[in-house]
PDB file of N, CA and C in Angstrom:
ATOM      1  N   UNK A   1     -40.906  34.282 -53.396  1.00  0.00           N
ATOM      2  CA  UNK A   1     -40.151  35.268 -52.646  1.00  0.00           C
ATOM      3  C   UNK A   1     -39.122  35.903 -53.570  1.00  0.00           C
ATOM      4  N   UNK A   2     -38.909  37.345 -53.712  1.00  0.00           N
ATOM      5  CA  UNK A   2     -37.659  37.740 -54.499  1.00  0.00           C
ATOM      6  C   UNK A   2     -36.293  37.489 -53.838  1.00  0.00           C
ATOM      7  N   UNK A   3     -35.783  37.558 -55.017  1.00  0.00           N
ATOM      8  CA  UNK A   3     -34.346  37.948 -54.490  1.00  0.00           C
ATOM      9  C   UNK A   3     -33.556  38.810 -53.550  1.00  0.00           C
ATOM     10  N   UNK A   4     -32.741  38.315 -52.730  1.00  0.00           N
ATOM     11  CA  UNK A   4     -32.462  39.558 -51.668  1.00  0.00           C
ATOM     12  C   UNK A   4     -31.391  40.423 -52.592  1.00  0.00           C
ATOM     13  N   UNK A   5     -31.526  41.458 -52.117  1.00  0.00           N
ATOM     14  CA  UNK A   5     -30.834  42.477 -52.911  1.00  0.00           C
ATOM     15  C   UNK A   5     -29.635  43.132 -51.889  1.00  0.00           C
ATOM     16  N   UNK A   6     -28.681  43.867 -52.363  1.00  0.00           N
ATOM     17  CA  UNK A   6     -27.819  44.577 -51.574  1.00  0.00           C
ATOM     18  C   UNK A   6     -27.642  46.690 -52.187  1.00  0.00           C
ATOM     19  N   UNK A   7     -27.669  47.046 -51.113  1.00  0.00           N
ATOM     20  CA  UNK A   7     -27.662  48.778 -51.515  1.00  0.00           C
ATOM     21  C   UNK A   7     -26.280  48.568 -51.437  1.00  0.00           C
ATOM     22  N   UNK A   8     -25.133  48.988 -52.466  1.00  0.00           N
ATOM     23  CA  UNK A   8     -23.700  49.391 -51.940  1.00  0.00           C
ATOM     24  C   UNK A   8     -23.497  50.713 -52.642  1.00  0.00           C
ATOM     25  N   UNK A   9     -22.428  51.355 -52.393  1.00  0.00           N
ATOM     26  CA  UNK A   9     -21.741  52.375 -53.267  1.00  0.00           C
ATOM     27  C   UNK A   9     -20.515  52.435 -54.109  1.00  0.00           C
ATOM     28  N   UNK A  10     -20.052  52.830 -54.913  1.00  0.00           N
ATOM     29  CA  UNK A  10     -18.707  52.586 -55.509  1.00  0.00           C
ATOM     30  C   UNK A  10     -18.070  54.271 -55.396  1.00  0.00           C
ATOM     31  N   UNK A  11     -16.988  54.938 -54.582  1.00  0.00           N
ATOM     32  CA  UNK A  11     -16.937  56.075 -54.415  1.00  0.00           C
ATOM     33  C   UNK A  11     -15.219  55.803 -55.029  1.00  0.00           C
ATOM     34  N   UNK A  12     -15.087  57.345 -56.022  1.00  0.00           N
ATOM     35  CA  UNK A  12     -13.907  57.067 -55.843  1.00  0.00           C
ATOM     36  C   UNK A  12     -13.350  59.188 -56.231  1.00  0.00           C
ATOM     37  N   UNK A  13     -12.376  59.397 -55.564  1.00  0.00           N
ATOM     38  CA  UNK A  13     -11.859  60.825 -55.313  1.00  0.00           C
ATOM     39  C   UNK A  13     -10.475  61.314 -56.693  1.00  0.00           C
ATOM     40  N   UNK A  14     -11.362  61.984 -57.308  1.00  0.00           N
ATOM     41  CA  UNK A  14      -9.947  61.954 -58.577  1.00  0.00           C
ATOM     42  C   UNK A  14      -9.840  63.574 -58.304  1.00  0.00           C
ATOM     43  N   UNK A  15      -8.700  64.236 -59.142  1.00  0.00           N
ATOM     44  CA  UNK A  15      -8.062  65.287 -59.272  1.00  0.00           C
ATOM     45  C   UNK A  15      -9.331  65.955 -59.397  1.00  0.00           C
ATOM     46  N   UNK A  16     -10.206  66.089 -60.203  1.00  0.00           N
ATOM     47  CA  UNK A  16     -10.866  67.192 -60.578  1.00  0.00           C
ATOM     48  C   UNK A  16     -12.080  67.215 -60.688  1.00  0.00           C
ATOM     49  N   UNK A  17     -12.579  65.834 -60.123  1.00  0.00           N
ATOM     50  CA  UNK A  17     -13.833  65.205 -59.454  1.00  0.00           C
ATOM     51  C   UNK A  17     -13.949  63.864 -59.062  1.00  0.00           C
ATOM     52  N   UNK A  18     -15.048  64.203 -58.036  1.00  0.00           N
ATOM     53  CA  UNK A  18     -15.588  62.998 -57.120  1.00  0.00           C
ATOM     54  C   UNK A  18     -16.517  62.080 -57.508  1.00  0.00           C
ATOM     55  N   UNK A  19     -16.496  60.772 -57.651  1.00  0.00           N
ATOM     56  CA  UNK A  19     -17.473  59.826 -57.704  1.00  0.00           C
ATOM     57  C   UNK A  19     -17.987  59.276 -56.927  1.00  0.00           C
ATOM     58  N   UNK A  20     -19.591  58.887 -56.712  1.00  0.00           N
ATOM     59  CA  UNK A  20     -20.138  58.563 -56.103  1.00  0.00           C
ATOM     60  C   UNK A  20     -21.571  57.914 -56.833  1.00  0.00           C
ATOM     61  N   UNK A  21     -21.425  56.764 -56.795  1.00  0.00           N
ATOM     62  CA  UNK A  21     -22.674  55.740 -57.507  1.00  0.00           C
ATOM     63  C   UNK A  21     -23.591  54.551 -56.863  1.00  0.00           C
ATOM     64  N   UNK A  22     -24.294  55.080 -56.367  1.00  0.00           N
ATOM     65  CA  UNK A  22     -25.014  54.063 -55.661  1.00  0.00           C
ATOM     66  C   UNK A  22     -25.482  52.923 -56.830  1.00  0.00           C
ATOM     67  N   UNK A  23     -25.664  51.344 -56.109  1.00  0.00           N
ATOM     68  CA  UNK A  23     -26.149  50.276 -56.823  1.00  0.00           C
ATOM     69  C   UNK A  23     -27.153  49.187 -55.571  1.00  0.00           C
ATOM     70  N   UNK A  24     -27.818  48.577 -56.806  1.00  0.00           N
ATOM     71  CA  UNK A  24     -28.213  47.684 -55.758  1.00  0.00           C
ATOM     72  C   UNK A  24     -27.600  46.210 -57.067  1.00  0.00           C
ATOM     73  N   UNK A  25     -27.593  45.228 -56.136  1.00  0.00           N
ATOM     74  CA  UNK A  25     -26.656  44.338 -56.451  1.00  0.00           C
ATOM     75  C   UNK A  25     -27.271  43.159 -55.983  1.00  0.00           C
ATOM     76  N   UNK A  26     -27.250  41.432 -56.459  1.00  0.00           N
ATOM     77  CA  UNK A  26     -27.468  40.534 -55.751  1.00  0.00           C
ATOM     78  C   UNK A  26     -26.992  39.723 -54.481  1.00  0.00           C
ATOM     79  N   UNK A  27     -27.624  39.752 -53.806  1.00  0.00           N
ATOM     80  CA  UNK A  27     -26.449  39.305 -52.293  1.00  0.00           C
ATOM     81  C   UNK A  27     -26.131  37.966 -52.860  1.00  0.00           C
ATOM     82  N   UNK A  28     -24.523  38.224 -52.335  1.00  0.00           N
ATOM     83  CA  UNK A  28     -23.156  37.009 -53.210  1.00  0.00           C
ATOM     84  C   UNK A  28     -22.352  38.204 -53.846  1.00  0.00           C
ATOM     85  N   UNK A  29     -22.951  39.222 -54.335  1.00  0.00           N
ATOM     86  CA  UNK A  29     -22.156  40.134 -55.279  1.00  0.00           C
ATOM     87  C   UNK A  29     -20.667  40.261 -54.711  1.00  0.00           C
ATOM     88  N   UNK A  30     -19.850  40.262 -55.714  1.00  0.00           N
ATOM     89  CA  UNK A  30     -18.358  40.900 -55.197  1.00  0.00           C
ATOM     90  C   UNK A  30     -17.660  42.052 -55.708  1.00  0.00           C
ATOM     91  N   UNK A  31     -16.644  42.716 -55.131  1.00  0.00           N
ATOM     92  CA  UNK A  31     -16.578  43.855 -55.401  1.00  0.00           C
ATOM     93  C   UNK A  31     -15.952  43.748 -56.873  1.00  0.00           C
ATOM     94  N   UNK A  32     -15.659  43.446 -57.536  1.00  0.00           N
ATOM     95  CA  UNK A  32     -15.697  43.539 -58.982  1.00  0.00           C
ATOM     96  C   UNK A  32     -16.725  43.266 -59.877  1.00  0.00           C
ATOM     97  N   UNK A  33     -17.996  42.949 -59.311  1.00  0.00           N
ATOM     98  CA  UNK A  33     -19.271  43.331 -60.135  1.00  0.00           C
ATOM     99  C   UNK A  33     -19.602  44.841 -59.821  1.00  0.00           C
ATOM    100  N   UNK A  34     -19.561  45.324 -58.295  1.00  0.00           N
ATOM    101  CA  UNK A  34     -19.757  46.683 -58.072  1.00  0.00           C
ATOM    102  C   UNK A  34     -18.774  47.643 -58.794  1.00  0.00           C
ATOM    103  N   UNK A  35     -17.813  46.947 -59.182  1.00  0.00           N
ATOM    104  CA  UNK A  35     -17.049  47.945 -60.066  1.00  0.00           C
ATOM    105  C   UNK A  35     -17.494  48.351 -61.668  1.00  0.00           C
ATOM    106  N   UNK A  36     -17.923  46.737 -62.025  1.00  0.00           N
ATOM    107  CA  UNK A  36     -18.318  46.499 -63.419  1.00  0.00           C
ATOM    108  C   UNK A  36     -19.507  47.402 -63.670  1.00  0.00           C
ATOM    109  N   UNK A  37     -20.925  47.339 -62.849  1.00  0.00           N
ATOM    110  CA  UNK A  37     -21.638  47.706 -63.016  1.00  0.00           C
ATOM    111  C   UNK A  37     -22.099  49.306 -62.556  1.00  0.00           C
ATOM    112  N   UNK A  38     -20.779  49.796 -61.918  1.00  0.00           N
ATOM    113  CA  UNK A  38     -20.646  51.712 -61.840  1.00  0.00           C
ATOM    114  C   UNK A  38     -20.087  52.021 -63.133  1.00  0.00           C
ATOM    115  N   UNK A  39     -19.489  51.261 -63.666  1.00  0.00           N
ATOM    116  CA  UNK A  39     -18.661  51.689 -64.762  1.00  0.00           C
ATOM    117  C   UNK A  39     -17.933  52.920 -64.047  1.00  0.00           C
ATOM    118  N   UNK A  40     -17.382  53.063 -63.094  1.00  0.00           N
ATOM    119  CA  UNK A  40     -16.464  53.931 -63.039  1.00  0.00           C
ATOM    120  C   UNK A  40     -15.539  54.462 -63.332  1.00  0.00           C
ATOM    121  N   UNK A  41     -14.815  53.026 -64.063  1.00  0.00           N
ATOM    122  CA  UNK A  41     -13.528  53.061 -64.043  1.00  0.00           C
ATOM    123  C   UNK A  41     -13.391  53.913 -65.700  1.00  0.00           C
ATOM    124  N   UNK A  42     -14.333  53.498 -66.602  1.00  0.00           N
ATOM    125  CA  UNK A  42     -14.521  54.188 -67.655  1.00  0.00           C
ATOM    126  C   UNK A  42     -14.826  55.543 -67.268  1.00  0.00           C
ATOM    127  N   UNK A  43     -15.786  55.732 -66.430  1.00  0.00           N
ATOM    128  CA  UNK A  43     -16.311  57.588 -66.248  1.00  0.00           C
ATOM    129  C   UNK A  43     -15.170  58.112 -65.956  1.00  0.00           C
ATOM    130  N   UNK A  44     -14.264  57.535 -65.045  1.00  0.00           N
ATOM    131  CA  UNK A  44     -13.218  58.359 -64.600  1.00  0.00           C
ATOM    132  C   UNK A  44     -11.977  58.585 -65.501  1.00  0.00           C
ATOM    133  N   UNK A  45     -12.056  57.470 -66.415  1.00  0.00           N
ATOM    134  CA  UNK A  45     -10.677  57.098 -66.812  1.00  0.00           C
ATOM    135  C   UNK A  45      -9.638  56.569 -65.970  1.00  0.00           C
ATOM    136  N   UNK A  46     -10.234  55.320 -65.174  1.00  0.00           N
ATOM    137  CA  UNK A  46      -8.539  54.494 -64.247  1.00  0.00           C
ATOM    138  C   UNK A  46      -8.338  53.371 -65.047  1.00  0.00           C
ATOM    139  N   UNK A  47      -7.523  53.298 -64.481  1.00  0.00           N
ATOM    140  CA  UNK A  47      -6.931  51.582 -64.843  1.00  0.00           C
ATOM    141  C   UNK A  47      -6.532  51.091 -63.410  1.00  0.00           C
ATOM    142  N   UNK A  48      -7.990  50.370 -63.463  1.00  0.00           N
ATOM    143  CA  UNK A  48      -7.804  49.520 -62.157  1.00  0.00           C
ATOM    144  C   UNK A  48      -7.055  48.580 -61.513  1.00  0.00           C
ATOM    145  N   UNK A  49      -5.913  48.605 -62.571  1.00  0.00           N
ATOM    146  CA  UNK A  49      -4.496  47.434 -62.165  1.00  0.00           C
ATOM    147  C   UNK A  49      -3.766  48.613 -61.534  1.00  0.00           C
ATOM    148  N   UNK A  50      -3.822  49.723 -61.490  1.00  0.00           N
ATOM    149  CA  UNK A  50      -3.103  50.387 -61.104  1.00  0.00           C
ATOM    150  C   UNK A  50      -3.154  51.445 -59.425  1.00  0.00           C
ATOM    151  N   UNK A  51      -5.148  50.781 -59.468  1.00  0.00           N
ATOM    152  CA  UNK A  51      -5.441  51.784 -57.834  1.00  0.00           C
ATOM    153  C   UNK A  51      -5.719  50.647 -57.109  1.00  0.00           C
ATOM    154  N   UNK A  52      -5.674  50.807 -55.728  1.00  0.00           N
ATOM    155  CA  UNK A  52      -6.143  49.782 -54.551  1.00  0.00           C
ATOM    156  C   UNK A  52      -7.407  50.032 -54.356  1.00  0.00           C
ATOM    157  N   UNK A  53      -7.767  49.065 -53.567  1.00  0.00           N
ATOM    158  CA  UNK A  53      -9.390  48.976 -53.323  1.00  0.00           C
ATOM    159  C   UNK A  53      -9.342  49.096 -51.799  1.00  0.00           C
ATOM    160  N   UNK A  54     -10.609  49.299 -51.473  1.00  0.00           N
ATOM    161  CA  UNK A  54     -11.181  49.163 -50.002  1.00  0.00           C
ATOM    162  C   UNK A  54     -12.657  49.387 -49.656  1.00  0.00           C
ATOM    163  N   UNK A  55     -13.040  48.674 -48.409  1.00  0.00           N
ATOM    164  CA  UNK A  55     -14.343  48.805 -48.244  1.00  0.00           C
ATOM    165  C   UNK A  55     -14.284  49.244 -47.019  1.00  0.00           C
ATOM    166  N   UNK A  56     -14.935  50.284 -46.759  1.00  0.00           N
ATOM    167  CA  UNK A  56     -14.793  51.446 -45.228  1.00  0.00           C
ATOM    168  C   UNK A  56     -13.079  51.712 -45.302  1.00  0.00           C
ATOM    169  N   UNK A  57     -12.164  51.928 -45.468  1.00  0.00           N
ATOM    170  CA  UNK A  57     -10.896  52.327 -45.506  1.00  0.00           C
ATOM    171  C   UNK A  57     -10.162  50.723 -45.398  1.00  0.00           C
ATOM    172  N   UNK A  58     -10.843  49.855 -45.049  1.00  0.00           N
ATOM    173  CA  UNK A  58     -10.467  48.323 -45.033  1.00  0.00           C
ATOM    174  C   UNK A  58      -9.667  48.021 -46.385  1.00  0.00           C
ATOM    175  N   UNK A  59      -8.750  47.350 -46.797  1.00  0.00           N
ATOM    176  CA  UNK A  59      -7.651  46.845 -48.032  1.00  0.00           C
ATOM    177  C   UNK A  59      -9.150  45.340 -48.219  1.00  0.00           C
ATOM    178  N   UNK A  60      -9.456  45.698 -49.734  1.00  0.00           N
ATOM    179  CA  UNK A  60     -10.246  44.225 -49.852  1.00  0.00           C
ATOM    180  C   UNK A  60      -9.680  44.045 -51.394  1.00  0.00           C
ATOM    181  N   UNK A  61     -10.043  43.149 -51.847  1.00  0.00           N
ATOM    182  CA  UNK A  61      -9.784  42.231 -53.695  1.00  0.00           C
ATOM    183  C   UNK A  61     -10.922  42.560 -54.231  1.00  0.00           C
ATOM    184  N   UNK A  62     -11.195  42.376 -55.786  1.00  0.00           N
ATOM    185  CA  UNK A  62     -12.001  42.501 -56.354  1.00  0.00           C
ATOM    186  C   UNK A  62     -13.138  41.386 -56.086  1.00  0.00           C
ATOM    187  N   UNK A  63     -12.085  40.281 -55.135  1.00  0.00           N
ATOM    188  CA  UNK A  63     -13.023  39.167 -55.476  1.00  0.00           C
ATOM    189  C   UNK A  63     -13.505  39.027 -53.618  1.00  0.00           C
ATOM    190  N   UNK A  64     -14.062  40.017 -53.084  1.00  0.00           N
ATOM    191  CA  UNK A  64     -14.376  40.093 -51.720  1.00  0.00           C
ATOM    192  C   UNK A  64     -15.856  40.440 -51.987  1.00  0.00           C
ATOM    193  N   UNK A  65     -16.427  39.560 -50.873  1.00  0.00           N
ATOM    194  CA  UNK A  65     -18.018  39.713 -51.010  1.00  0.00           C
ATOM    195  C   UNK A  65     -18.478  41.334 -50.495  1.00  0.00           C
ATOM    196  N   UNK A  66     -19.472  41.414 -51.321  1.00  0.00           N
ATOM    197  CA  UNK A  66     -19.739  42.450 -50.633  1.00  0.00           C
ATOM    198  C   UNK A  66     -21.127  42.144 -49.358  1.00  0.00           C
ATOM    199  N   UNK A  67     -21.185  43.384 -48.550  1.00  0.00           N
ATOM    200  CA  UNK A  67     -22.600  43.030 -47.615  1.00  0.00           C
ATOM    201  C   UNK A  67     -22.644  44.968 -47.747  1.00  0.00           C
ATOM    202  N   UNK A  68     -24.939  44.414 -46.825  1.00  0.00           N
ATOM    203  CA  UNK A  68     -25.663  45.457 -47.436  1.00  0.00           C
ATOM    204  C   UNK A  68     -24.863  46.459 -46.613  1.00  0.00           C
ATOM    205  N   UNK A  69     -25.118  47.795 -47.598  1.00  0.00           N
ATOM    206  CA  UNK A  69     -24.532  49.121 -46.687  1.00  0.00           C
ATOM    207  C   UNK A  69     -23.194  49.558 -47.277  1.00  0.00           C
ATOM    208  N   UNK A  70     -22.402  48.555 -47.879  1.00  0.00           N
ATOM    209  CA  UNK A  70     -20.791  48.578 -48.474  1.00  0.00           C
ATOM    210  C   UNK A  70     -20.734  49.859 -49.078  1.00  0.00           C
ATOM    211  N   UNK A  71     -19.379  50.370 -48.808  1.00  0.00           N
ATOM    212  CA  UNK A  71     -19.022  51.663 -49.900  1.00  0.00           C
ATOM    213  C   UNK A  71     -17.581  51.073 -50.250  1.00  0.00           C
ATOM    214  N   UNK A  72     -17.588  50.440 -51.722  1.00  0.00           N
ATOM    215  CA  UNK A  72     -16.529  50.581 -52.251  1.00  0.00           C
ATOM    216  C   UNK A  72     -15.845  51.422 -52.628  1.00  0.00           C
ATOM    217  N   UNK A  73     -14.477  51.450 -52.076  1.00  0.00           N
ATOM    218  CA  UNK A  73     -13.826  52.825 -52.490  1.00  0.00           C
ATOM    219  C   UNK A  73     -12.317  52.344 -53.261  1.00  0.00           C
ATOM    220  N   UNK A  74     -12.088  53.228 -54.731  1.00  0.00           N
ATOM    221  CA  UNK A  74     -11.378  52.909 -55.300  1.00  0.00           C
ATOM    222  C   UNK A  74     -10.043  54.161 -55.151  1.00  0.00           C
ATOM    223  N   UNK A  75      -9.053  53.687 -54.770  1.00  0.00           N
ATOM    224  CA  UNK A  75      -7.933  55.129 -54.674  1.00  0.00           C
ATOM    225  C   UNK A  75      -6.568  55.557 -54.943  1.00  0.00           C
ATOM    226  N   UNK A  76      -6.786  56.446 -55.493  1.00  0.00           N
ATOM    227  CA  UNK A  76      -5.640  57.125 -56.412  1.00  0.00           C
ATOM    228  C   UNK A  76      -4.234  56.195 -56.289  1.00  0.00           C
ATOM    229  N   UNK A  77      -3.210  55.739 -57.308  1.00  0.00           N
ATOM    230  CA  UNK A  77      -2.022  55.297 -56.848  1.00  0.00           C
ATOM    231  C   UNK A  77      -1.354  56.918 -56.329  1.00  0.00           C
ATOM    232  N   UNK A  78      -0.056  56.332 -55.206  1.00  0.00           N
ATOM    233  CA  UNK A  78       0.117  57.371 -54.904  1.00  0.00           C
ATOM    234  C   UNK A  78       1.299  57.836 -55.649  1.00  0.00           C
ATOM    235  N   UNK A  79       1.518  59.364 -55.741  1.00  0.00           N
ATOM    236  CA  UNK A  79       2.419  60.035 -56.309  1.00  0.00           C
ATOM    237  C   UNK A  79       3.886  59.740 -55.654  1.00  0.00           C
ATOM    238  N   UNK A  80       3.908  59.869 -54.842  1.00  0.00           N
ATOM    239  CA  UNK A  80       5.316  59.954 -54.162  1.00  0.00           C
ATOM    240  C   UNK A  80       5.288  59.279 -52.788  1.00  0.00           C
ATOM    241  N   UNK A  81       6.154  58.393 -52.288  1.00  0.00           N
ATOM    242  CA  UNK A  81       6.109  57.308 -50.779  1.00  0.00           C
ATOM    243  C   UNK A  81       6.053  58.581 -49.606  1.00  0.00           C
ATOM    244  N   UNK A  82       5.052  58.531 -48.918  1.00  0.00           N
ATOM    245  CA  UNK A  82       4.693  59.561 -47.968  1.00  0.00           C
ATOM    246  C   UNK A  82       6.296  59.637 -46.531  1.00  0.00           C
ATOM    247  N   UNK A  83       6.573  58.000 -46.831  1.00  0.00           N
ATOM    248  CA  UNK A  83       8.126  58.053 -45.693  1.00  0.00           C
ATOM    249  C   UNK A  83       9.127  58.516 -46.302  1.00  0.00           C
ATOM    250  N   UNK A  84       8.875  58.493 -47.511  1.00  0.00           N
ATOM    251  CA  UNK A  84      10.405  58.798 -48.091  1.00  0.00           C
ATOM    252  C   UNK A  84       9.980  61.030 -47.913  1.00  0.00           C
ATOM    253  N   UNK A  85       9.020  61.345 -48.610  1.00  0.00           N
ATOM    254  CA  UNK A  85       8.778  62.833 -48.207  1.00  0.00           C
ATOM    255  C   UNK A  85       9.173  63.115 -46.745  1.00  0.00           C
ATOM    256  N   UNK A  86       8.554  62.444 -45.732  1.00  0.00           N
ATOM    257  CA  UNK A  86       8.861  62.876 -44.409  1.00  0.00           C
ATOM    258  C   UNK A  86      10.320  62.981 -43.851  1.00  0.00           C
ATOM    259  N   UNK A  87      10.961  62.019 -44.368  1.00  0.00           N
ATOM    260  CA  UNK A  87      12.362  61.717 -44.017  1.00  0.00           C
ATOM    261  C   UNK A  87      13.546  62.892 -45.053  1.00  0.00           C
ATOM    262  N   UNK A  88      12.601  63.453 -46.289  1.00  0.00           N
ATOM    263  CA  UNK A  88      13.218  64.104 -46.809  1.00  0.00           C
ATOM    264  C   UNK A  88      13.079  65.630 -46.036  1.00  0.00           C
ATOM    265  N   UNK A  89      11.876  65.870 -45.429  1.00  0.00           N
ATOM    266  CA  UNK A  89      11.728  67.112 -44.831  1.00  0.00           C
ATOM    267  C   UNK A  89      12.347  66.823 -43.407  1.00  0.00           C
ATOM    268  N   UNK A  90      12.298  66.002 -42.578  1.00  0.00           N
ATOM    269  CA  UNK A  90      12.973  66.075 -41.793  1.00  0.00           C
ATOM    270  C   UNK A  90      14.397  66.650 -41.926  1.00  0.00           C
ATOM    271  N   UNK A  91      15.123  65.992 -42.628  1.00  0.00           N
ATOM    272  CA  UNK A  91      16.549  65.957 -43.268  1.00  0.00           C
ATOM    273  C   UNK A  91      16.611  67.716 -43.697  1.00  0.00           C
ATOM    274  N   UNK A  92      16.015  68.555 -43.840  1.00  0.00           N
ATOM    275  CA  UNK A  92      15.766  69.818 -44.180  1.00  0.00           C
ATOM    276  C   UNK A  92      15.524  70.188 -46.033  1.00  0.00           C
ATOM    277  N   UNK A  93      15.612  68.631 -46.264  1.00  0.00           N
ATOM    278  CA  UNK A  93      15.984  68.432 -47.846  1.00  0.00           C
ATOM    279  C   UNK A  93      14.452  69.448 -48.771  1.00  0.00           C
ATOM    280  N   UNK A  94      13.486  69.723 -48.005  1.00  0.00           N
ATOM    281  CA  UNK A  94      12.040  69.672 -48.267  1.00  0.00           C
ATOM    282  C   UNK A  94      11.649  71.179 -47.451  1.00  0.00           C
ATOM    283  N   UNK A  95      11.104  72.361 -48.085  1.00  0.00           N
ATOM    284  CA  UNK A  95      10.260  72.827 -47.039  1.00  0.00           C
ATOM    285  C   UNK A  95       8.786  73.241 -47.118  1.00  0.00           C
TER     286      UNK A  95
END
């Protein structure tokens, strides 16, 4: 009998393009083999100590199993704290 296999994706949204890499993977795989083996982080140029992860918008670790169907998604650190902007436009500080 073969090995069961898993379809996942590794998607990730940068400034000036989008990634999107389908894999198939061994079931057990975790999301830091799906990372290893998109090589994304090279295509894109990240440094993955520096973006969060998730699977469906879910917060997961590198070391979270994956299951069939997964879209790993890797995403941008953010520029500026979205409460601190709001509270600055509220304040009229912002328009």
């Amino acid at each position: 009998m073969a090995d069961a296999l898993l379809q996942v994706e590794v998607v990730h949204a940068g400034l000036a393009r989008c990634w999107r890499i389908g894999l198939t993977l061994p079931v057990g795989a975790l999301v830091a083999d799906a990372l290893t083996h998109s090589a994304i982080a090279e295509r894109a140029g990240l440094d993955l100590s520096d973006c969060r992860l998730g699977i469906f918008s879910q917060p997961c670790t590198p070391q979270t199993r994956l299951h069939d169907g997964d879209r790993v998604e890797i995403y941008r650190p953010l520029r500026c704290d979205p409460k601190i902007v709001r509270r600055r436009r509220a304040a009229g500080e912002l328009s």
